[in-house]
Protein backbone atom coordinates (compact mmCIF):
# COMPACT_ATOMS: atom_id res chain seq x y z
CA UNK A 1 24.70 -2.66 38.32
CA UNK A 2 28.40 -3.53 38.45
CA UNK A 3 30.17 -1.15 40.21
CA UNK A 4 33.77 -2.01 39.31
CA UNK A 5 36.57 0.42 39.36
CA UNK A 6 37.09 2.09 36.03
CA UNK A 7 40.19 1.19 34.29
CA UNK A 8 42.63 4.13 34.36
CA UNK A 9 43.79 3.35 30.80
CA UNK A 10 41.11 4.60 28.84
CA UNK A 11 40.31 8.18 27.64
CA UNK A 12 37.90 10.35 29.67
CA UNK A 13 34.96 8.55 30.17
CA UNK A 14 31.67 9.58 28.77
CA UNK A 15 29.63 11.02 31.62
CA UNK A 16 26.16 11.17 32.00
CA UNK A 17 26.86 14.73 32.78
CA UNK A 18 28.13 14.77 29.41
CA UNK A 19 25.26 13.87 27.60
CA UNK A 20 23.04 16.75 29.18
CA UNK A 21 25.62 19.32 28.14
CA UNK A 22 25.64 17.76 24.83
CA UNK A 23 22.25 18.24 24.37
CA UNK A 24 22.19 21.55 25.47
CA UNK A 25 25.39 22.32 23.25
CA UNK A 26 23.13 20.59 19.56
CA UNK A 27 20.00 22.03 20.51
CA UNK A 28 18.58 23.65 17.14
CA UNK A 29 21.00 21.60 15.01
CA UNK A 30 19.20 18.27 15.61
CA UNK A 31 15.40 17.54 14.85
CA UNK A 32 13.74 15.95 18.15
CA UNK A 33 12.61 13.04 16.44
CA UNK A 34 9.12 11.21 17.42
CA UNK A 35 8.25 7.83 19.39
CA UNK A 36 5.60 6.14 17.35
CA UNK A 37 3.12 3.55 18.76
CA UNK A 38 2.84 0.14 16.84
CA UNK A 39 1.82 -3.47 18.32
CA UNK A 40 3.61 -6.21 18.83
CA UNK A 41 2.38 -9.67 20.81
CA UNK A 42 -1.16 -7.15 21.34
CA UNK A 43 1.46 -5.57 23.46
CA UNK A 44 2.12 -1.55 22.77
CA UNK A 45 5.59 -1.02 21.85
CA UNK A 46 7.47 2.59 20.44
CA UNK A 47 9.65 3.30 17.67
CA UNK A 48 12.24 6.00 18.22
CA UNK A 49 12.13 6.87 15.03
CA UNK A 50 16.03 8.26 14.05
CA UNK A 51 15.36 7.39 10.51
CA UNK A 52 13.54 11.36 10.40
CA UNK A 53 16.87 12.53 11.61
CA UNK A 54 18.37 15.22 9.55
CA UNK A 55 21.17 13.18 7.66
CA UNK A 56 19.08 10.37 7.98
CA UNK A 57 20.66 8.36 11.07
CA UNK A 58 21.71 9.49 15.00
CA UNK A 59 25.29 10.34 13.57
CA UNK A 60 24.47 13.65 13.37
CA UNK A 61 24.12 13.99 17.17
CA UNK A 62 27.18 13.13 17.70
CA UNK A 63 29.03 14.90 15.28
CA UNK A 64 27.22 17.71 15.85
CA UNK A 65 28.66 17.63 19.62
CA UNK A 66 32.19 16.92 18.70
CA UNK A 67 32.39 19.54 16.33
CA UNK A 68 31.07 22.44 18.23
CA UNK A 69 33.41 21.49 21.37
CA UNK A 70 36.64 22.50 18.84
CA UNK A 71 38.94 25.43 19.00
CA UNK A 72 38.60 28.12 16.24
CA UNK A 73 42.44 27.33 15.60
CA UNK A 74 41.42 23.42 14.91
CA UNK A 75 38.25 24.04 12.90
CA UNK A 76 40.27 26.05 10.49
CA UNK A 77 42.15 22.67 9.99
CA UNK A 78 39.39 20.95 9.07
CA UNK A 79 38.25 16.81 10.21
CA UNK A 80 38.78 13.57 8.77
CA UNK A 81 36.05 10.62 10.10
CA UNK A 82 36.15 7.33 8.39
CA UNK A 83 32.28 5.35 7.72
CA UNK A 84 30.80 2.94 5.71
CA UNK A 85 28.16 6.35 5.35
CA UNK A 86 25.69 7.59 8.03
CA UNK A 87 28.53 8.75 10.33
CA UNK A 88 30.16 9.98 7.27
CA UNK A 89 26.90 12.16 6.33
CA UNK A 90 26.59 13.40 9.97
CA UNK A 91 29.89 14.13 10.00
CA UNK A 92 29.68 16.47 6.53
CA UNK A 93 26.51 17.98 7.44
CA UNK A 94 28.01 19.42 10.89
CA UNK A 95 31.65 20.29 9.34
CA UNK A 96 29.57 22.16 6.54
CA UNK A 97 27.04 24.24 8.76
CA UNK A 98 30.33 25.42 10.69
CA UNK A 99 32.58 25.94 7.29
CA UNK A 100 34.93 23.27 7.75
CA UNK A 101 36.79 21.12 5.13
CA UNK A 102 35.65 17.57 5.58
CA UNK A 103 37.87 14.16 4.18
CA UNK A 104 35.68 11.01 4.95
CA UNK A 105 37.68 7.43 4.76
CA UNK A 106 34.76 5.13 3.02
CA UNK A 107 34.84 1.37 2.05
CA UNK A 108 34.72 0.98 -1.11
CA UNK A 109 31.54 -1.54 -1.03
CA UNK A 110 29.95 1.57 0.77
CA UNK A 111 26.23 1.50 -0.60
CA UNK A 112 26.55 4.09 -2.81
CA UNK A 113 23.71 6.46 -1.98
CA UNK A 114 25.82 7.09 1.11
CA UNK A 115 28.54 8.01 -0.93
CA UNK A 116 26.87 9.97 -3.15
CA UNK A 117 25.11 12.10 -0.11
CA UNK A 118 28.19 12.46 1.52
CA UNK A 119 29.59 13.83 -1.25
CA UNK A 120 26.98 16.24 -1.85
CA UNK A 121 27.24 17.65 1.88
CA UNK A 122 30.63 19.15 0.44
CA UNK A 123 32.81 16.56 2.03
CA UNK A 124 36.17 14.99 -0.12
CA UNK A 125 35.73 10.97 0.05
CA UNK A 126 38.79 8.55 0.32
CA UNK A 127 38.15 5.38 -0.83
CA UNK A 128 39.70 1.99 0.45
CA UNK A 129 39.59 -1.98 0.65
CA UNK A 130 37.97 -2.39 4.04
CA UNK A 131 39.43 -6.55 3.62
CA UNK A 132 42.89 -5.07 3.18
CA UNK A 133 43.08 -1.83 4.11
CA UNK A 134 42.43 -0.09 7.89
CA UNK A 135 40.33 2.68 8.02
CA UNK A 136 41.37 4.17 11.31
CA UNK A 137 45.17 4.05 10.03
CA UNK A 138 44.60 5.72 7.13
CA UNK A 139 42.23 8.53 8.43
CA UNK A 140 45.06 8.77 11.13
CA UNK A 141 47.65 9.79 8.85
CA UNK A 142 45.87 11.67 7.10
CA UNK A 143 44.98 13.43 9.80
CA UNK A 144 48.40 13.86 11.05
CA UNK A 145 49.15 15.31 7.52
CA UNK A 146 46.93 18.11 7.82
CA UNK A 147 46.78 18.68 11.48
CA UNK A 148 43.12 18.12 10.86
CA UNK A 149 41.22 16.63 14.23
CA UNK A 150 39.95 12.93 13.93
CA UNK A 151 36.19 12.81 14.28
CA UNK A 152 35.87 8.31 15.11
CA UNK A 153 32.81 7.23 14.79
CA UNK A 154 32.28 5.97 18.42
CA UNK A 155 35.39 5.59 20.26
CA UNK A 156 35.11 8.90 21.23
CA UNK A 157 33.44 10.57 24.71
CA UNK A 158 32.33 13.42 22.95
CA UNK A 159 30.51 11.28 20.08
CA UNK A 160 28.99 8.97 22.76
CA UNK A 161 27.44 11.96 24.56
CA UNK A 162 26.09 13.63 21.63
CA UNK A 163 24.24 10.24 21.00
CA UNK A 164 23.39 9.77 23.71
CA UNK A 165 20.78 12.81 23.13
CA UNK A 166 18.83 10.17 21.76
CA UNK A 167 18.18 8.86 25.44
CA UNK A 168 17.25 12.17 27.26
CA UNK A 169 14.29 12.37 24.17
CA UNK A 170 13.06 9.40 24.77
CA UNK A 171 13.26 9.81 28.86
CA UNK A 172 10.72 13.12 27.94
CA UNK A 173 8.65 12.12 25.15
CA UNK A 174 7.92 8.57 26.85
CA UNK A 175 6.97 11.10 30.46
CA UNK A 176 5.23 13.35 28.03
CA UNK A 177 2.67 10.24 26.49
CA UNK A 178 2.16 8.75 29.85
CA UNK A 179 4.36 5.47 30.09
CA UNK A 180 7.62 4.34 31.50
CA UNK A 181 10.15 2.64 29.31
CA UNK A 182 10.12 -1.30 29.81
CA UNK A 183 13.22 -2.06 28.32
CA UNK A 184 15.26 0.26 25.06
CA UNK A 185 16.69 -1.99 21.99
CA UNK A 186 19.42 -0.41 20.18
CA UNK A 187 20.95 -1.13 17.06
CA UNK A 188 24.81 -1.55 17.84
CA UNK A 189 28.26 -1.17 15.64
CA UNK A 190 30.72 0.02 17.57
CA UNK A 191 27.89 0.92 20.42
CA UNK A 192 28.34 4.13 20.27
CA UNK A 193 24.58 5.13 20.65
CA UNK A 194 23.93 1.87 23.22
CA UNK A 195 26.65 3.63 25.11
CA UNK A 196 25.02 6.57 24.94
CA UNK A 197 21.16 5.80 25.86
CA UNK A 198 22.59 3.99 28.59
CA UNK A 199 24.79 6.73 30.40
CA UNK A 200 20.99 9.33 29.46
CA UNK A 201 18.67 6.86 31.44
CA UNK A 202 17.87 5.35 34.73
CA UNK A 203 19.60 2.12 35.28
CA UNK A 204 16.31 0.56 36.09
CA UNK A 205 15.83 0.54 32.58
CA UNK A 206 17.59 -2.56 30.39
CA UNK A 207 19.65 -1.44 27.32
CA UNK A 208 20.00 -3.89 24.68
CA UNK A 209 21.84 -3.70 21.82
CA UNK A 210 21.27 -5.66 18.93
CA UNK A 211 23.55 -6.84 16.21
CA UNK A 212 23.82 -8.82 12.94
CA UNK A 213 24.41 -12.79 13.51
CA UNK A 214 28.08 -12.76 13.40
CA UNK A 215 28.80 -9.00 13.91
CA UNK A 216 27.71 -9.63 17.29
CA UNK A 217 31.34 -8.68 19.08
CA UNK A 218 29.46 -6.40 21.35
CA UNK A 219 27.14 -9.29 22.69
CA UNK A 220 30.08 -11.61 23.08
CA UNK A 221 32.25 -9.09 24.50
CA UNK A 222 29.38 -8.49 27.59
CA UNK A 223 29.00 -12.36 27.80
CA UNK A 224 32.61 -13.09 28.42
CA UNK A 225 33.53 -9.91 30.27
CA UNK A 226 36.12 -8.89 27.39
CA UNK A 227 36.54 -7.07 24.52
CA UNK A 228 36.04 -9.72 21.53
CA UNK A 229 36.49 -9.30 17.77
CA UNK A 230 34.42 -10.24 14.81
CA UNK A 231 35.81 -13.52 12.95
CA UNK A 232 37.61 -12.96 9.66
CA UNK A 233 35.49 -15.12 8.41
CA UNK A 234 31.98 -13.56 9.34
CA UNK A 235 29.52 -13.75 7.06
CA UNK A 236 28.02 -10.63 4.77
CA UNK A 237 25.68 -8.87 5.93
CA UNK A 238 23.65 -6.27 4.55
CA UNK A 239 23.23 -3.92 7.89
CA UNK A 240 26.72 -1.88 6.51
CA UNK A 241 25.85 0.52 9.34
CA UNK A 242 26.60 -2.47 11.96
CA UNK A 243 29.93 -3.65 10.57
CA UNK A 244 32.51 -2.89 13.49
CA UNK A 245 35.19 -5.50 13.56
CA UNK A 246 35.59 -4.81 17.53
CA UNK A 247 33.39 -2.73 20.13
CA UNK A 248 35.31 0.49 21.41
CA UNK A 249 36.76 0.02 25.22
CA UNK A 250 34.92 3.10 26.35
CA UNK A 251 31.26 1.82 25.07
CA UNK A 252 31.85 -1.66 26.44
CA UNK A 253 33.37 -0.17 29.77
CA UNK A 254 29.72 1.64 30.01
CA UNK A 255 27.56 -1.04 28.45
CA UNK A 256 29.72 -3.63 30.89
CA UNK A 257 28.88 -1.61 33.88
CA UNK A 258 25.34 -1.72 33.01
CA UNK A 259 25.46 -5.24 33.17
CA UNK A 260 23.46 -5.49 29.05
CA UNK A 261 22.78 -8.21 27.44
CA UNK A 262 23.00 -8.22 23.46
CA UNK A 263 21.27 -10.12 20.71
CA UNK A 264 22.11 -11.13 17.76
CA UNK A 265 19.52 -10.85 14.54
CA UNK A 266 19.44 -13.09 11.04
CA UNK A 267 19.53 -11.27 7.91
CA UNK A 268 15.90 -12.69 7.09
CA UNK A 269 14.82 -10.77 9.93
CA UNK A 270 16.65 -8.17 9.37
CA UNK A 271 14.32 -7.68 6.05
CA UNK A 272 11.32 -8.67 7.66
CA UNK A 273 12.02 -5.85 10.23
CA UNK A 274 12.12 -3.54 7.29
CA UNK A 275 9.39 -4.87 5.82
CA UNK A 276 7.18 -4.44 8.82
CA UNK A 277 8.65 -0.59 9.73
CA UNK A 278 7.14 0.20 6.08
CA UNK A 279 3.79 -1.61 6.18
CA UNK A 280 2.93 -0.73 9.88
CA UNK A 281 4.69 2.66 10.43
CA UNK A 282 5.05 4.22 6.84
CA UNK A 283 8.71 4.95 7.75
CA UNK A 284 12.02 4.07 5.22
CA UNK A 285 14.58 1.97 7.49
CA UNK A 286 17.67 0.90 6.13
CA UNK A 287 18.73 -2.85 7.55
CA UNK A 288 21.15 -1.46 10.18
CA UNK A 289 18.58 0.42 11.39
CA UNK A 290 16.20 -2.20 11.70
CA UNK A 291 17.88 -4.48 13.63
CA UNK A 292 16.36 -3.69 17.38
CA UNK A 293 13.00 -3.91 15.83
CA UNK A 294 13.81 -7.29 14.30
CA UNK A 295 15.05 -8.91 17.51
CA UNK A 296 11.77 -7.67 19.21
CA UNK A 297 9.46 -8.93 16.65
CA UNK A 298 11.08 -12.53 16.29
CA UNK A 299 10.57 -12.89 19.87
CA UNK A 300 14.39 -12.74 20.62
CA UNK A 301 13.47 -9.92 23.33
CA UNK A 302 10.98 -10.29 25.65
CA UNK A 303 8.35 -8.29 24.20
CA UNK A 304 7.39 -6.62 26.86
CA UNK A 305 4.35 -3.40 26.96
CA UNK A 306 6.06 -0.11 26.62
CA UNK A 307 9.25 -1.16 25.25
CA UNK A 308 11.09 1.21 22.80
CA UNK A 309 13.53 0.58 19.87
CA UNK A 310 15.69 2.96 18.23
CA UNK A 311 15.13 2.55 14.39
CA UNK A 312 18.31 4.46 13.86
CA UNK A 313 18.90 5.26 10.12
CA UNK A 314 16.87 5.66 7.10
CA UNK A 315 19.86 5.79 4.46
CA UNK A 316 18.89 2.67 1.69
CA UNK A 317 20.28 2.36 -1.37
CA UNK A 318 16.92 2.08 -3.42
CA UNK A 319 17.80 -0.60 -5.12
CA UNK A 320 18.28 -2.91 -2.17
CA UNK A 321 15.15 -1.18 -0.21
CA UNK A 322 12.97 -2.40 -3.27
CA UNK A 323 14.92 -5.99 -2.79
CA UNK A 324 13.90 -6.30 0.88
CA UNK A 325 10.54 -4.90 0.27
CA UNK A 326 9.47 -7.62 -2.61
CA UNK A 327 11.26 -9.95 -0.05
């Protein structure tokens, strides 16, 4: 594990410390979601299935935790959270269980079943241009305008931690069914929840995360030692849930000092992933949340007995999920 120095110019770092608090902190507000067996290679492998999380992805973990930590005085100000729309619905699901107002900044090309759900959680939606416009500067200022506090979406030590909830379940379920995690593939935008497994399990145990082909800044970022963004140029892609134009320096700083390796994952594979989560585990994945499960069955990890991938959202716009499913 690399064991260099942290660098002093980042915000608290998340602890794994943190994480355990955090799940003490969400415990009731969170389902404890189940690790399914399926077969890959005649190897047995586990699905952490996150897709059967209330607000259908992780985000609510993480919310959740960032939420409760607030003053009375800033809660009655409300939050503003910008998301293409699972952090967006976790986000408006924990602001409306505790009564607070809720803004969310949302891409316009946001599928809208996200938008719609978000909406119905009771939270006010600002649109923009996410080719011309940036999201953070716009839920910034809006922010400032209203004092409100600024929920990001996983550049944040408190978010991180609440995900990372996801790690401590799997740490007890996979002690609970007899086996040791081999290796845990995560699905990775801004690597928030990578982060977050990481800091909840033993570093014997290889985190990967797992990206889009050319959304991949977190994999190049660990290959070169440095922070790298996504090319203006990069290609669509229909895992929305991935789109991150460059990894936050607290999640690399962790995922770095883990010494991961990421993957990248073609969009074909993507929809044979979801294909094969339907068919073989009767469970609705969106294509972000597919993408750890892809890179295991194309071979692109080792598939090794025991491992575990996070199938981290179920939010589809039907229309699409009947698109990937006809192929």
């Amino acid at each position: 594990m690399d064991r260099t120095p942290p660098d002093d110019s980042l915000p608290r770092a998340p602890t794994s410390a943190g994480v355990r608090a955090a799940a003490a902190r969400i415990a009731g507000h969170v389902t404890r979601t189940p690790l399914l067996p399926f077969i890959v290679s005649g190897r047995r492998m586990w699905a952490k299935a996150e897709c059967l999380q209330q607000g259908g992805s992780f985000k609510l973990r993480g919310a959740s935790n960032r939420l409760r930590k607030l003053a009375l005085e800033e809660r009655a100000r409300g939050v503003v959270a910008f998301s293409s729309g699972n952090h967006a619905q976790g986000v408006a699901l924990a602001a409306r269980r505790l009564g607070l107002p809720c803004l969310i900044v949302m891409p316009t090309d946001a599928p809208a079943v996200k938008r719609r759900a978000t909406e119905a959680l009771g939270a006010e939606v600002r649109p923009y241009d996410r080719r011309t416009e940036s999201r953070e500067a716009i839920a910034a200022a809006i922010a400032a305008a209203r004092g409100a506090a600024l929920v990001p979406s996983f550049d944040d030590p408190d978010v991180i931690e609440g995900q990372g909830t996801v790690g401590l379940e799997i740490v007890d379920e996979a002690d609970g069914l007899g086996f040791a995690p081999a290796q845990v593939l995560v699905p990775c935008g801004g690597g928030g929840l990578s982060a977050g497994i990481a800091l909840a399990m033993s570093d014997a145990v290889p985190i990967v995360p797992v990206e889009p082909v050319g959304w991949d800044d977190m994999a190049r970022s660990l290959a070169r030692g440095e922070r790298v963004p996504v090319a203006a140029d990069a290609p669509p892609t229909r895992c929305d849930s991935l789109q991150t134009t460059l990894v936050s320096p607290l999640t690399f700083d962790v995922l770095r000092r883990r010494a991961a390796a990421g993957l990248a994952v073609a969009e074909a594979e993507v929809a044979a992933a979801v294909r094969f989560a339907y068919s073989e585990l009767r469970l609705v994945v969106e294509p972000g949340g597919a993408a750890a499960l892809a890179a295991l069955l194309t071979g692109r990890a080792e598939p090794r007995a025991d491992s575990v991938v996070v199938l981290s959202g179920g939010n589809v716009d039907p229309a699409l999920y009947a698109d990937l499913l006809t192929g």
